[in-house]
N, C-alpha and C. Protein backbone atom coordinates (compact mmCIF):
# COMPACT_ATOMS: atom_id res chain seq x y z
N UNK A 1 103.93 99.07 110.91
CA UNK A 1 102.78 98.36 111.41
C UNK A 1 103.26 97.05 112.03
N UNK A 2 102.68 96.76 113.19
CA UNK A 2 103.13 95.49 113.89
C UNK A 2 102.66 94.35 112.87
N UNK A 3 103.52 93.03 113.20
CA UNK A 3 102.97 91.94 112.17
C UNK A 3 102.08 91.71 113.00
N UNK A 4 102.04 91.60 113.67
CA UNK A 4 100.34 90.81 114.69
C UNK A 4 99.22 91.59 114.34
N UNK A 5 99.46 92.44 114.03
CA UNK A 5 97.96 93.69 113.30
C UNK A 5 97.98 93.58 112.24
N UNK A 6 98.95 93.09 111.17
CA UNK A 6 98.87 92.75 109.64
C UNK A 6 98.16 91.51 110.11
N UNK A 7 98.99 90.30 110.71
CA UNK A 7 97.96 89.15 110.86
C UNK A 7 96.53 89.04 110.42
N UNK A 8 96.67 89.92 111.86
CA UNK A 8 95.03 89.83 112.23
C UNK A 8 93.98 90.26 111.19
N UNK A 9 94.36 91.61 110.35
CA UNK A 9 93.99 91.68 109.21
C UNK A 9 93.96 90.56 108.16
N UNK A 10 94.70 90.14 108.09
CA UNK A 10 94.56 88.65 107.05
C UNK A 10 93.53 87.55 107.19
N UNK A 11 93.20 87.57 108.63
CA UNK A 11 92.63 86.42 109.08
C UNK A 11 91.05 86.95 108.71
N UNK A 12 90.50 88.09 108.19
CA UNK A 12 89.45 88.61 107.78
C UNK A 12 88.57 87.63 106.86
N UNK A 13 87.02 87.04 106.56
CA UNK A 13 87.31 86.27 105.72
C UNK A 13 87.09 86.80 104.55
N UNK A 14 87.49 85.66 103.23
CA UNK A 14 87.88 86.36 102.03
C UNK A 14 86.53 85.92 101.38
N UNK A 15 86.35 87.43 100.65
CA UNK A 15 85.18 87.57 100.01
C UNK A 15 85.72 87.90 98.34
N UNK A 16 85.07 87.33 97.59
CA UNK A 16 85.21 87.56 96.07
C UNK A 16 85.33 89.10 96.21
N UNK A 17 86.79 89.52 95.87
CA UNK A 17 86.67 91.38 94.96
C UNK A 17 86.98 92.23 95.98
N UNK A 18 87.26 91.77 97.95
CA UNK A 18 87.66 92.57 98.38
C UNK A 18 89.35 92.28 99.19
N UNK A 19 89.65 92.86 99.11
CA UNK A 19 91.25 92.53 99.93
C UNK A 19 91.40 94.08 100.64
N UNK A 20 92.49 93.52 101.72
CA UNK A 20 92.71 94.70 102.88
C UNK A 20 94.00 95.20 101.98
N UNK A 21 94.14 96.79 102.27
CA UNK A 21 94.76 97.59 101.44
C UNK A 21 96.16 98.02 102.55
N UNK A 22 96.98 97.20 102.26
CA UNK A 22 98.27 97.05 103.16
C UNK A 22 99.62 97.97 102.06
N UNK A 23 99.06 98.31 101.18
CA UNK A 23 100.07 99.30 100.38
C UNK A 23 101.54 100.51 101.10
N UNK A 24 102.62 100.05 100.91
CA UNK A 24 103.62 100.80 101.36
C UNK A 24 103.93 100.29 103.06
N UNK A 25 103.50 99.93 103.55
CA UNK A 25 103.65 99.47 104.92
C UNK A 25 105.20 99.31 105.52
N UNK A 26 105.49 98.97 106.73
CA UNK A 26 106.86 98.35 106.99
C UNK A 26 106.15 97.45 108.16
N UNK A 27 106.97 96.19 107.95
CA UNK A 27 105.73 95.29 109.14
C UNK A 27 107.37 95.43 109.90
N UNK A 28 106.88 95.23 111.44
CA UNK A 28 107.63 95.53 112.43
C UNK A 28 107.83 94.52 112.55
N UNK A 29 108.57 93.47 113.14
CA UNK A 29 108.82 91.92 113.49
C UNK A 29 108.50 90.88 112.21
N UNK A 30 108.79 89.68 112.38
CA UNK A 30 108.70 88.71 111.68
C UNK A 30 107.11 88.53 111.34
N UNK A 31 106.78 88.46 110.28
CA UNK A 31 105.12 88.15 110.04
C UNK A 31 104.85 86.57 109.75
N UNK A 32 104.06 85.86 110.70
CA UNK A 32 104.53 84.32 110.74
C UNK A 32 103.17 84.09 110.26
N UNK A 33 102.75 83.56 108.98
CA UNK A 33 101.58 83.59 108.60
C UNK A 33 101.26 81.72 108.51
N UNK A 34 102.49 81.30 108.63
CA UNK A 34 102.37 79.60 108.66
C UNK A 34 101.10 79.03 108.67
N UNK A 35 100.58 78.12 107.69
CA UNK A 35 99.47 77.33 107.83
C UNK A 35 98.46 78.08 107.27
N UNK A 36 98.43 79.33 107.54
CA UNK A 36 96.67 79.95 107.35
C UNK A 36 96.19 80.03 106.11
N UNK A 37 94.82 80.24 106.36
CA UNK A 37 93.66 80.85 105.25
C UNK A 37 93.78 81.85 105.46
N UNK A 38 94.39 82.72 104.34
CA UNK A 38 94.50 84.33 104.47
C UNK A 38 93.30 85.07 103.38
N UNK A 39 92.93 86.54 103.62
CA UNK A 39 91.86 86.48 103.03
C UNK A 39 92.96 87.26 101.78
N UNK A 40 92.52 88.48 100.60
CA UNK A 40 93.45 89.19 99.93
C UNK A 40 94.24 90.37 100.63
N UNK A 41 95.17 90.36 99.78
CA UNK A 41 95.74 91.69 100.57
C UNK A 41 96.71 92.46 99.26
N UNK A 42 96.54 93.64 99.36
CA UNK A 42 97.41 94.15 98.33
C UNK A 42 98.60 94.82 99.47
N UNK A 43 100.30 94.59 99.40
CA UNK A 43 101.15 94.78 99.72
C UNK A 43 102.08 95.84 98.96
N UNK A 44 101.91 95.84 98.15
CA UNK A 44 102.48 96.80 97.09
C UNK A 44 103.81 97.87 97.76
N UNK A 45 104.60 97.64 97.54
CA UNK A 45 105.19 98.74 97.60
C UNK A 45 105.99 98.44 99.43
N UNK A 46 105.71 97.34 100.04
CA UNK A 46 105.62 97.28 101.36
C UNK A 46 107.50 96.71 101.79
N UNK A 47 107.64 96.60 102.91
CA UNK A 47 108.94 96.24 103.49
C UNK A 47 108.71 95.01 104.91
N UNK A 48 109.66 94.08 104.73
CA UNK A 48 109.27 93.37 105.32
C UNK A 48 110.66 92.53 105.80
N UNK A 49 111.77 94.21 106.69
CA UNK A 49 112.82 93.85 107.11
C UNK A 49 113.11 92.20 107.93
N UNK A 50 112.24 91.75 108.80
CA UNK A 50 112.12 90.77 109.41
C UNK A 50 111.95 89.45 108.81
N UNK A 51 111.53 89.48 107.65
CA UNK A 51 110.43 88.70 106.48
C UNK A 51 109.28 88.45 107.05
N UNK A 52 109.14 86.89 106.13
CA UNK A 52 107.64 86.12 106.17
C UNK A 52 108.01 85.03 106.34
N UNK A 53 107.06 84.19 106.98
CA UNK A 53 107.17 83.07 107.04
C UNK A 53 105.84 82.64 106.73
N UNK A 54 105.45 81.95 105.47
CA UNK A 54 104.09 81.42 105.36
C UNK A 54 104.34 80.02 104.62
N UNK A 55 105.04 79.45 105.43
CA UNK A 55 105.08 78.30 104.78
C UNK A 55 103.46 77.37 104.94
N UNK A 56 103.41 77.20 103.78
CA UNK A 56 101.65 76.05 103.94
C UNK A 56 100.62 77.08 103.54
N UNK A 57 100.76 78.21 104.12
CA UNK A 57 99.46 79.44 103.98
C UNK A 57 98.72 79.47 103.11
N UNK A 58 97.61 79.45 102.89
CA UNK A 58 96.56 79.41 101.62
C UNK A 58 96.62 80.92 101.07
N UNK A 59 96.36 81.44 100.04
CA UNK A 59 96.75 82.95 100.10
C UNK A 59 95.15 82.71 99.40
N UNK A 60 93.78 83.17 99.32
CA UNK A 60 92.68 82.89 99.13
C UNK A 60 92.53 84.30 98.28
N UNK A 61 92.43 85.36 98.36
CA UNK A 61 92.13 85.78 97.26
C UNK A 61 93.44 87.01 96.85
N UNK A 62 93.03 88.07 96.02
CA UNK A 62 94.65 88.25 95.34
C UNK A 62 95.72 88.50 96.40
N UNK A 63 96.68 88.27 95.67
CA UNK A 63 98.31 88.54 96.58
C UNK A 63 99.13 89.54 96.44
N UNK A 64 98.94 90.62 96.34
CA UNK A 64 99.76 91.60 95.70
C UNK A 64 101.14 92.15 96.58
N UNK A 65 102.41 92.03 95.65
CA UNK A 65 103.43 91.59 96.85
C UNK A 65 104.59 92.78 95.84
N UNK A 66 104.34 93.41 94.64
CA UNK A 66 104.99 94.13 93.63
C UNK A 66 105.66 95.06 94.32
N UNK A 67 106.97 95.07 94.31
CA UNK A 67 107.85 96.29 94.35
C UNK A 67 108.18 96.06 96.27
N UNK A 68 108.40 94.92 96.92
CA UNK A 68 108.32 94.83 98.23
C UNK A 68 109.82 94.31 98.31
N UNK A 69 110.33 94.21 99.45
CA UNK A 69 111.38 94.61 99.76
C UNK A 69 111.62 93.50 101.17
N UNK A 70 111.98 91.83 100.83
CA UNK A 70 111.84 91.11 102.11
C UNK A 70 113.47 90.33 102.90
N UNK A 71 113.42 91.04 104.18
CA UNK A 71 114.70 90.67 104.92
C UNK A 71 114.84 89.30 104.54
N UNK A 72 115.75 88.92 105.65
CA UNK A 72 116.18 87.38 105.76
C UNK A 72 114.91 86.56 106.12
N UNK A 73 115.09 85.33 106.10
CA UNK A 73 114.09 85.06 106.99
C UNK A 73 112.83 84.84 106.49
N UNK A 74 112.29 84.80 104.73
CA UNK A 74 111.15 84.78 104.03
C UNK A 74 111.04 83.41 103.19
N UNK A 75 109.59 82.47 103.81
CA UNK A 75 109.74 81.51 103.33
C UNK A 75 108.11 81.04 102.50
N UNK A 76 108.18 80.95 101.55
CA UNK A 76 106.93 80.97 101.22
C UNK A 76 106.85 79.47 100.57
N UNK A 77 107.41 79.18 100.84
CA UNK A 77 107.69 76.68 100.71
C UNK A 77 105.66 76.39 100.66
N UNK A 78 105.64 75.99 100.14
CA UNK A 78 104.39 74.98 99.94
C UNK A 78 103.61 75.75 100.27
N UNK A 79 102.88 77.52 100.21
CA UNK A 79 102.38 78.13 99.83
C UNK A 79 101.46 77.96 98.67
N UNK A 80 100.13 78.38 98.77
CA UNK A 80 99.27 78.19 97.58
C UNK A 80 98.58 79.97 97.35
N UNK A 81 98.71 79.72 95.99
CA UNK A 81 98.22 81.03 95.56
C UNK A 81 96.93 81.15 94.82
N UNK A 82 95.48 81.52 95.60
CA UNK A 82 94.14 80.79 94.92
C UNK A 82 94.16 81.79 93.56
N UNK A 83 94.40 82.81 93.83
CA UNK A 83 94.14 83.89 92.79
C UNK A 83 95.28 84.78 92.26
N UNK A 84 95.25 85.99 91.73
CA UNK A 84 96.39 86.70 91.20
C UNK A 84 97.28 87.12 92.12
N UNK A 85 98.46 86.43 92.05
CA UNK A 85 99.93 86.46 92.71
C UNK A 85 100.80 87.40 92.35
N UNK A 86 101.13 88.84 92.62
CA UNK A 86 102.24 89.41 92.06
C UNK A 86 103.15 89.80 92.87
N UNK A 87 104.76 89.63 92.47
CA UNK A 87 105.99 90.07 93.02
C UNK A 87 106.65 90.47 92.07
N UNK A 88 106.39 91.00 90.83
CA UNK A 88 107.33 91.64 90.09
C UNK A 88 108.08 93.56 90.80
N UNK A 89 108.97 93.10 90.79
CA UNK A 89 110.28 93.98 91.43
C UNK A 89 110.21 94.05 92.88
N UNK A 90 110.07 92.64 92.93
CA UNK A 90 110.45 92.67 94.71
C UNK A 90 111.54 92.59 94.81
N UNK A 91 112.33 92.47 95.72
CA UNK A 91 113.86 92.05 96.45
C UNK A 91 113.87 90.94 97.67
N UNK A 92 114.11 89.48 97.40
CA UNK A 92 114.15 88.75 98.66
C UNK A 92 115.45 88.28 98.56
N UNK A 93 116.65 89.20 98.50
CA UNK A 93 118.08 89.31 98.78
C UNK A 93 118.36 88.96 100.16
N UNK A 94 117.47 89.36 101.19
CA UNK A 94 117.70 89.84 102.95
C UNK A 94 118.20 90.81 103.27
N UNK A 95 118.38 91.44 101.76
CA UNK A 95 119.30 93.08 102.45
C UNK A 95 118.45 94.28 101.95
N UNK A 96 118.18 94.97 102.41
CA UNK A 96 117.15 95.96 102.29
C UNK A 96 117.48 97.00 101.74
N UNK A 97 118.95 97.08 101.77
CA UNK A 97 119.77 98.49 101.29
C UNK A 97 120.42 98.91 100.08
C-alpha cells in the first residue's frame, strides 16, 4: 500500500472505538506522518521497509504497531500516544531480514 493512501487514511477524524484496519500491510515509500492528528489505526503485523517518520504526531486514538517490522529511517521523537500504544515484537533494527 502506498504511504500517501495510509496517510490519507489517518487523517480520518478520530472517533471514540473506531480505527482504520491497516493489519499486515507493506507501506511502499517512507510514511511521513510528522506533526499530525492521526485518527486510530491498528497496524498489526505490518512492514514498513522505508520507515516512519512521525516525529510530533498526535496518535489520537489506539496505536496498534505489534509484530511490525520498521526499516531505517523510523522516528517517533516527541510523538504522543492519546490511547493504547502497542509494539510488542516489533523490529526497528532497519533490517527486515
Amino acid at each position: 500500500m502506498k504511504a500517501a493512501d495510509i496517510r490519507d487514511r489517518l487523517l480520518s477524524p478520530w472517533r471514540p472505538g473506531d480505527h482504520a484496519d491497516l493489519r499486515g500491510i507493506v507501506c511502499e515509500g517512507l510514511l511521513d506522518l510528522t506533526g499530525l492528528d492521526l485518527c486510530g489505526a491498528d497496524f498489526s503485523g505490518s512492514s514498513f521497509p522505508d520507515g516512519i517518520q512521525a516525529r510530533g504526531a498526535r496518535f489520537l486514538g489506539l496505536s496498534w504497531f505489534s509484530g511490525c517490522m520498521f526499516g531505517s529511517g523510523t522516528d517517533f521523537s516527541g510523538a504522543v500516544f492519546c490511547s493504547d500504544a502497542r509494539f510488542e515484537d516489533s523490529r526497528f533494527d532497519g533490517s527486515l531480514e
